[in-house]
PDB file of N, CA and C in Angstrom:
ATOM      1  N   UNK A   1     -21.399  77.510  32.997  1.00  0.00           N
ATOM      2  CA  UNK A   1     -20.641  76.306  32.758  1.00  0.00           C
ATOM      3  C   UNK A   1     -19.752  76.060  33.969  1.00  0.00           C
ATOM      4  N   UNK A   2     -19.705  74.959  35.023  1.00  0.00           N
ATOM      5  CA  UNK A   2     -18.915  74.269  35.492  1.00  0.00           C
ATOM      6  C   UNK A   2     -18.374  73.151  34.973  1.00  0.00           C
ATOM      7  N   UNK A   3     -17.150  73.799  35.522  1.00  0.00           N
ATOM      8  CA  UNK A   3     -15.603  72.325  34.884  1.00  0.00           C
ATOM      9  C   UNK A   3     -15.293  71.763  36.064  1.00  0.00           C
ATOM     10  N   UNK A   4     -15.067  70.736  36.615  1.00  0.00           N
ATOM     11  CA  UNK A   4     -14.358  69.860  37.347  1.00  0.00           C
ATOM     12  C   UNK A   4     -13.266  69.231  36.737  1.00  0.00           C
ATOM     13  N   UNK A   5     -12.186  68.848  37.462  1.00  0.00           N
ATOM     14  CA  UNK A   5     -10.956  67.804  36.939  1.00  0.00           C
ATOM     15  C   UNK A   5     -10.427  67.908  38.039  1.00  0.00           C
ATOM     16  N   UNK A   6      -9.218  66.884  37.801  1.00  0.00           N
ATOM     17  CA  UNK A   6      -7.938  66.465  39.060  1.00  0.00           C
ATOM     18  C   UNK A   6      -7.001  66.141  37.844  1.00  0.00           C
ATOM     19  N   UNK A   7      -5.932  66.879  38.769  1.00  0.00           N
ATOM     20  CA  UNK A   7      -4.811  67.090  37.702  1.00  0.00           C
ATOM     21  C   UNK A   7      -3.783  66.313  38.723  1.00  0.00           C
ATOM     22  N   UNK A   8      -3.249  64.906  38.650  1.00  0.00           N
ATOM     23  CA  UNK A   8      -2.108  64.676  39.425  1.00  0.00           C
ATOM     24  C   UNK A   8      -0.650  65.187  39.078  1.00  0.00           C
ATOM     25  N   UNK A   9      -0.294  65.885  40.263  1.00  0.00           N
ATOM     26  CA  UNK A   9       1.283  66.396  40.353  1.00  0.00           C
ATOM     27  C   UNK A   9       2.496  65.574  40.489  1.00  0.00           C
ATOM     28  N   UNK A  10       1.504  64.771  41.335  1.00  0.00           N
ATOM     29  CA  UNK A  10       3.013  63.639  41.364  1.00  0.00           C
ATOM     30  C   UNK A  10       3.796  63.383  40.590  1.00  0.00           C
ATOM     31  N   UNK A  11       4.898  63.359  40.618  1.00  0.00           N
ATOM     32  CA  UNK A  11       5.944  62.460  39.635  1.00  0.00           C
ATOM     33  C   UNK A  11       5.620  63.256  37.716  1.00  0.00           C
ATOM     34  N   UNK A  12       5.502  64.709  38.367  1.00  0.00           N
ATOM     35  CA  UNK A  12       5.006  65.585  36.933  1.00  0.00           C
ATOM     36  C   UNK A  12       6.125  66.801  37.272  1.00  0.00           C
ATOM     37  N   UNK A  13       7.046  66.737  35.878  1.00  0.00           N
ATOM     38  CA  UNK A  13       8.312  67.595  35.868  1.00  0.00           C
ATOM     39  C   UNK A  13       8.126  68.647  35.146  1.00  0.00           C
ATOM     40  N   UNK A  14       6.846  68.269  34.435  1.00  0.00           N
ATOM     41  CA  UNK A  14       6.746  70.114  32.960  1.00  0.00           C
ATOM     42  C   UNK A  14       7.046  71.442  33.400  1.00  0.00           C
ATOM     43  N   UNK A  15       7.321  71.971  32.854  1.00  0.00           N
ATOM     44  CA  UNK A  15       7.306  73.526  33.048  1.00  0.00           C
ATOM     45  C   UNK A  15       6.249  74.340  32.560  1.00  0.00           C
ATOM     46  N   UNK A  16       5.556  73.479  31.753  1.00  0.00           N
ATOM     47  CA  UNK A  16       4.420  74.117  31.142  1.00  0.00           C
ATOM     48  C   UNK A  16       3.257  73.746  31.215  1.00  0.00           C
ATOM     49  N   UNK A  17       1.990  73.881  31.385  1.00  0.00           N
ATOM     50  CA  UNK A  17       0.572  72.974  31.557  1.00  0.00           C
ATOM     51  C   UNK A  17      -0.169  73.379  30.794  1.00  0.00           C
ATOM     52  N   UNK A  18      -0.762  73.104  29.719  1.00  0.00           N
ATOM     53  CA  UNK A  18      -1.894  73.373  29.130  1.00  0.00           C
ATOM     54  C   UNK A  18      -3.379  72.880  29.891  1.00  0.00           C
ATOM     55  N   UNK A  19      -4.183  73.277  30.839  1.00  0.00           N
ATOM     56  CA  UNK A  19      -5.302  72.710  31.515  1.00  0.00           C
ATOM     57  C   UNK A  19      -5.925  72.399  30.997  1.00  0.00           C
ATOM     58  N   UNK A  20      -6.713  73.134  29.502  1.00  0.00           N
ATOM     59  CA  UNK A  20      -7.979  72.810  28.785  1.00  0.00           C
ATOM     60  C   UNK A  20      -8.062  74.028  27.974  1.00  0.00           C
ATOM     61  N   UNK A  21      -8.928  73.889  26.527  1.00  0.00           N
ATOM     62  CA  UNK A  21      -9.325  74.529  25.713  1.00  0.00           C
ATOM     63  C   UNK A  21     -10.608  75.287  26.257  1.00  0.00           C
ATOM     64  N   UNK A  22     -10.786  76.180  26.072  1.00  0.00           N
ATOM     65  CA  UNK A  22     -12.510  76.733  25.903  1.00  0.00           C
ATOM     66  C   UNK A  22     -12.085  77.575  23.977  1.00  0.00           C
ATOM     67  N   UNK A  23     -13.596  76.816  23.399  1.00  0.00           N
ATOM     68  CA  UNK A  23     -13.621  76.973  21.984  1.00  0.00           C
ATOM     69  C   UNK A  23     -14.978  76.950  21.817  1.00  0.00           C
ATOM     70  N   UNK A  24     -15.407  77.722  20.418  1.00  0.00           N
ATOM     71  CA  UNK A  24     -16.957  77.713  20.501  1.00  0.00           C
ATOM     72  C   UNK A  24     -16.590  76.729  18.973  1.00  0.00           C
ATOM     73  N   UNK A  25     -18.439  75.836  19.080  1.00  0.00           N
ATOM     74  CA  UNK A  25     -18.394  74.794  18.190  1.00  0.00           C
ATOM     75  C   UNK A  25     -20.166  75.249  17.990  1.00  0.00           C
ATOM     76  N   UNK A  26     -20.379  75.300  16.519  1.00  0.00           N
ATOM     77  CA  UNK A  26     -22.098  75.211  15.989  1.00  0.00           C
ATOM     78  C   UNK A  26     -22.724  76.673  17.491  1.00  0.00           C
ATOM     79  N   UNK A  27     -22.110  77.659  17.482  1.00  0.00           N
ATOM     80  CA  UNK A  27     -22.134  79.356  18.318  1.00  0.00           C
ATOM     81  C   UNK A  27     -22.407  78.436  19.522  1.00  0.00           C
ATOM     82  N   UNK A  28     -21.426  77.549  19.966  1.00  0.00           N
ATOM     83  CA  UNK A  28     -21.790  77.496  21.483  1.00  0.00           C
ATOM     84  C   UNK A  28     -20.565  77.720  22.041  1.00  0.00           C
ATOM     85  N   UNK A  29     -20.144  77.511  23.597  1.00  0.00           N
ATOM     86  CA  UNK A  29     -18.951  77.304  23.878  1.00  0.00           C
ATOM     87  C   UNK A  29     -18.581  76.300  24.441  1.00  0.00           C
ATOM     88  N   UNK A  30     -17.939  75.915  24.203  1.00  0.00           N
ATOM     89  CA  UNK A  30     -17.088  74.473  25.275  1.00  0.00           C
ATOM     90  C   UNK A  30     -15.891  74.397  25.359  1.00  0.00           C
ATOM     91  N   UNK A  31     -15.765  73.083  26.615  1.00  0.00           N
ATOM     92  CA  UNK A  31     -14.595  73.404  27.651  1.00  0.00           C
ATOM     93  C   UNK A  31     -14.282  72.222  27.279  1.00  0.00           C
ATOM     94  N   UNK A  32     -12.816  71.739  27.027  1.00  0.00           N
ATOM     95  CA  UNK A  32     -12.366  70.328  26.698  1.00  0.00           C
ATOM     96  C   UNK A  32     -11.058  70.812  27.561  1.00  0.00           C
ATOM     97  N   UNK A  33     -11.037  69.353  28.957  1.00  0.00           N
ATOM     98  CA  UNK A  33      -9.829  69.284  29.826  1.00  0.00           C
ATOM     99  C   UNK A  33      -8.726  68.571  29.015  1.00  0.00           C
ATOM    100  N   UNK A  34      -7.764  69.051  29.490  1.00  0.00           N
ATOM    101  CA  UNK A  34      -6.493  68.637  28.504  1.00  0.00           C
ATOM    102  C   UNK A  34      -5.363  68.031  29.580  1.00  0.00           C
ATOM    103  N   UNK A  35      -5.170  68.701  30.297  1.00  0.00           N
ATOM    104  CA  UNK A  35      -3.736  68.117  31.105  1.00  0.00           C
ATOM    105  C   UNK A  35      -2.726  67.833  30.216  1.00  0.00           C
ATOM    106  N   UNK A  36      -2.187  68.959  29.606  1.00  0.00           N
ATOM    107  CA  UNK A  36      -1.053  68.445  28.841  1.00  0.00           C
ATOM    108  C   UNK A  36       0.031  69.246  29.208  1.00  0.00           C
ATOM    109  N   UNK A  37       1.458  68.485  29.442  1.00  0.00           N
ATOM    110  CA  UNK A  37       2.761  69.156  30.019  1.00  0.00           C
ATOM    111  C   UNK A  37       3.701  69.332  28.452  1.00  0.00           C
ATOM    112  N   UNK A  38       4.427  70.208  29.054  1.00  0.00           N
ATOM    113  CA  UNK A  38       5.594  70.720  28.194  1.00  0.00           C
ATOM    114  C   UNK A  38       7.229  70.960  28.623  1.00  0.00           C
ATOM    115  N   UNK A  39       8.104  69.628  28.639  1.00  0.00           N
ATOM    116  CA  UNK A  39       9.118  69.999  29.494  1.00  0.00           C
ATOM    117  C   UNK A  39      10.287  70.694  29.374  1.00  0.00           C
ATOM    118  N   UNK A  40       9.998  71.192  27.738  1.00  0.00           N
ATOM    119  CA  UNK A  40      10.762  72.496  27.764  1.00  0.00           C
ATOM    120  C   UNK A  40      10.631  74.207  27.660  1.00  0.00           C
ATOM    121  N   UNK A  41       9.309  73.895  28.616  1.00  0.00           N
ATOM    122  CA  UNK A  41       8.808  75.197  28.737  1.00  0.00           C
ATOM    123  C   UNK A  41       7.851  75.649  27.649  1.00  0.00           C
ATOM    124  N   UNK A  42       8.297  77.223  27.381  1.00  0.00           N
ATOM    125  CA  UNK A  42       7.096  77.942  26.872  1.00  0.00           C
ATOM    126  C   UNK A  42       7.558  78.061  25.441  1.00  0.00           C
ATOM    127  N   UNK A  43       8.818  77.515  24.766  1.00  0.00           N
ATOM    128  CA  UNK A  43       9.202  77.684  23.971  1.00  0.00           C
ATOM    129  C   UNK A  43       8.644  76.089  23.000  1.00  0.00           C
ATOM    130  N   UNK A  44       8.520  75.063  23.294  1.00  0.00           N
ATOM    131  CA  UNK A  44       7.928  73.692  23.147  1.00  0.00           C
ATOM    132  C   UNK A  44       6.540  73.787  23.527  1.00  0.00           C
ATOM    133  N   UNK A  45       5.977  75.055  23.946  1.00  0.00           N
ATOM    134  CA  UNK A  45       4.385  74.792  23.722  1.00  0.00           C
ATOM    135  C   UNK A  45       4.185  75.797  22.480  1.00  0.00           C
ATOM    136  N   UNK A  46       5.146  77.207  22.570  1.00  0.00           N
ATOM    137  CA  UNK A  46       4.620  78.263  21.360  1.00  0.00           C
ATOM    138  C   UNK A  46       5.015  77.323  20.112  1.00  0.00           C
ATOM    139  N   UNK A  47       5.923  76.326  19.774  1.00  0.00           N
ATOM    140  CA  UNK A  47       6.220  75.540  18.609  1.00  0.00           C
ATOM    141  C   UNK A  47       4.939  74.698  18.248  1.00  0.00           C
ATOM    142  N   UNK A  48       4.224  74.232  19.500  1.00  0.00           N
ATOM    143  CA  UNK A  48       3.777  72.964  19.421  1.00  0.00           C
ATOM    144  C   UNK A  48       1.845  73.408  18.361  1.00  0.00           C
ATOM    145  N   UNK A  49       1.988  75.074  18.550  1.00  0.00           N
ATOM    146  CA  UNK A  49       1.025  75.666  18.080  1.00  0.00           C
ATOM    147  C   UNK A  49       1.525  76.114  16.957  1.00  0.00           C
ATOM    148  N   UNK A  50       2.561  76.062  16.237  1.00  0.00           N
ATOM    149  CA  UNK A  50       2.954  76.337  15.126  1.00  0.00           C
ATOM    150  C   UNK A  50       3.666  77.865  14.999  1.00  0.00           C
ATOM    151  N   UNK A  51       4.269  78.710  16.069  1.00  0.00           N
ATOM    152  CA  UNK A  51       4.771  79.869  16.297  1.00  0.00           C
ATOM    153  C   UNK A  51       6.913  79.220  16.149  1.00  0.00           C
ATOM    154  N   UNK A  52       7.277  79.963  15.302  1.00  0.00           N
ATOM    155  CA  UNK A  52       8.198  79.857  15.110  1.00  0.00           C
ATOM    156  C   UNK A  52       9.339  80.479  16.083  1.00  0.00           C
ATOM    157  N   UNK A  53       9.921  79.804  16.925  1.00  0.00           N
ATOM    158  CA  UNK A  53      11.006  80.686  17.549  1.00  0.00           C
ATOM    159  C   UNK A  53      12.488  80.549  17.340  1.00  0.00           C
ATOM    160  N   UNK A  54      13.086  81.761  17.265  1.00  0.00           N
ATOM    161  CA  UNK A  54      14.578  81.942  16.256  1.00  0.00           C
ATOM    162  C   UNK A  54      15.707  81.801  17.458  1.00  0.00           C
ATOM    163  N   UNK A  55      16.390  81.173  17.021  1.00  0.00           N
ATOM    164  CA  UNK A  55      17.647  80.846  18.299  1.00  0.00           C
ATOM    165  C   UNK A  55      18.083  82.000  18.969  1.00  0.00           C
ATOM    166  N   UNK A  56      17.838  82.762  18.723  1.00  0.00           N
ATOM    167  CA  UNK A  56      18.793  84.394  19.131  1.00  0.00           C
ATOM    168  C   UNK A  56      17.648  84.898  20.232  1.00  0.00           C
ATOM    169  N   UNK A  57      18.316  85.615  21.100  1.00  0.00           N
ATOM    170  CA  UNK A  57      17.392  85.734  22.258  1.00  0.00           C
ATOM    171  C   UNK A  57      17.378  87.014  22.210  1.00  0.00           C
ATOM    172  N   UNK A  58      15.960  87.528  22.367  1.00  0.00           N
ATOM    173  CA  UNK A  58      15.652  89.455  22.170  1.00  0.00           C
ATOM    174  C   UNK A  58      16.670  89.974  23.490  1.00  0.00           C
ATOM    175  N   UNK A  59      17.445  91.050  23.303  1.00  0.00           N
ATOM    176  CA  UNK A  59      18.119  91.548  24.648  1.00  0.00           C
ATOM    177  C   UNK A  59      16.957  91.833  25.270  1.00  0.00           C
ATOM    178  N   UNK A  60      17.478  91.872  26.730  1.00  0.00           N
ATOM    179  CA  UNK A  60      16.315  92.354  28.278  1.00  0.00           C
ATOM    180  C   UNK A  60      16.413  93.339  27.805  1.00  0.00           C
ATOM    181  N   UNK A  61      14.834  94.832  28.555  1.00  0.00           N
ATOM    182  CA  UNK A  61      14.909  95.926  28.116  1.00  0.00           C
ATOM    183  C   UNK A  61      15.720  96.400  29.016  1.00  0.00           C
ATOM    184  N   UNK A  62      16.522  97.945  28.780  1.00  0.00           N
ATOM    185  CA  UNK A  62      17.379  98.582  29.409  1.00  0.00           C
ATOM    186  C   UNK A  62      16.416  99.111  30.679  1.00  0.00           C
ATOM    187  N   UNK A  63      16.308  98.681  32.052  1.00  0.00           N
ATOM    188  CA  UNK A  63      15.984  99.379  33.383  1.00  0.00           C
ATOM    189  C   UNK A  63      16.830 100.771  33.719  1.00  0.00           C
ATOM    190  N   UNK A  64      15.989 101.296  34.524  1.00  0.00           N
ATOM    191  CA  UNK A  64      16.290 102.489  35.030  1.00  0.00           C
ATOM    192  C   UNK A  64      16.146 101.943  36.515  1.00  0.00           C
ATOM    193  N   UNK A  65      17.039 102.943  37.500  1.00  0.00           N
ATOM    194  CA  UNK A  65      16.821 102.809  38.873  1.00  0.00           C
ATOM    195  C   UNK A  65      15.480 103.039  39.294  1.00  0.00           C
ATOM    196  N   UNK A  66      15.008 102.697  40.370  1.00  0.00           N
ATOM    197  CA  UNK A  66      13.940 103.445  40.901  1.00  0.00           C
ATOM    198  C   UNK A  66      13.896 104.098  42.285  1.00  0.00           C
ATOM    199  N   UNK A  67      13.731 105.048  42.103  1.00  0.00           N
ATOM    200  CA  UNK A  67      13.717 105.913  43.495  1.00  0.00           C
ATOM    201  C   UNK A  67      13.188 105.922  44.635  1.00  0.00           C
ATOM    202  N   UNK A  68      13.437 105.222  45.815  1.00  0.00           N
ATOM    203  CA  UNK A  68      12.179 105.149  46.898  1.00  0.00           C
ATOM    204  C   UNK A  68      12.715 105.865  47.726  1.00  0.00           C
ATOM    205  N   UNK A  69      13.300 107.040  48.112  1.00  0.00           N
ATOM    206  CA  UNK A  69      13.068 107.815  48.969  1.00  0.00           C
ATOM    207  C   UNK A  69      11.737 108.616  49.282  1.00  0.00           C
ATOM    208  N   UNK A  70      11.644 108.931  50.347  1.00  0.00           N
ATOM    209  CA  UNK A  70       9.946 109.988  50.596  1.00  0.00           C
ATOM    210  C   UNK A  70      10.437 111.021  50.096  1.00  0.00           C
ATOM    211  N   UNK A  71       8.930 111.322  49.529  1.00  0.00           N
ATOM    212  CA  UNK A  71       9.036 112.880  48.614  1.00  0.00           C
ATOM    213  C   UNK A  71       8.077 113.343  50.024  1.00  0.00           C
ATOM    214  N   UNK A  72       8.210 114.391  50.523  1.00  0.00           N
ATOM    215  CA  UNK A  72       7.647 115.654  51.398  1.00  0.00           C
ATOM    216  C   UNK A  72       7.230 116.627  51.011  1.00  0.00           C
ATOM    217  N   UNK A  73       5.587 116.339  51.166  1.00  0.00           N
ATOM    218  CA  UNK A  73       4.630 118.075  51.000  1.00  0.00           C
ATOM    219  C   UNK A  73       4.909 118.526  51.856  1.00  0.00           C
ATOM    220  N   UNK A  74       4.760 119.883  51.214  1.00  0.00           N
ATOM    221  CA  UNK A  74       5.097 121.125  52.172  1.00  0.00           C
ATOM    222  C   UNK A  74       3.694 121.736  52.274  1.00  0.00           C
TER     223      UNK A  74
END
């Protein structure tokens, strides 16, 4: 399967792009182009699929330093 499209950028502010579906229909597969924006991100596309998101924001996980000094075989 080849897809072709042109997606104009111009004067396009989303944060989010949906390009196109691939879905199988009667065991086949197909590609339906979409070009669809989302300008409040990833949170207005997970809604827009019916995923519920709760105002409270998960804390970042706790990082550790990381060490880049050289370790030396002996």
């Amino acid at each position: 399967m080849l897809v072709h499209g042109n997606i104009p950028m111009q004067r396009r502010s989303e944060a989010v792009l949906i390009l196109g579906e691939l879905y199988r229909r009667n065991n086949e597969w197909e590609f339906r182009f979409v070009s669809r924006g989302f300008n409040a991100g990833l949170t207005s596309l997970a809604e827009h699929f019916g995923v519920d998101i709760s105002g409270a924001e998960s804390p970042a996980p706790e990082t550790k330093p990381i060490n880049l000094s050289k370790i030396h075989a002996d």
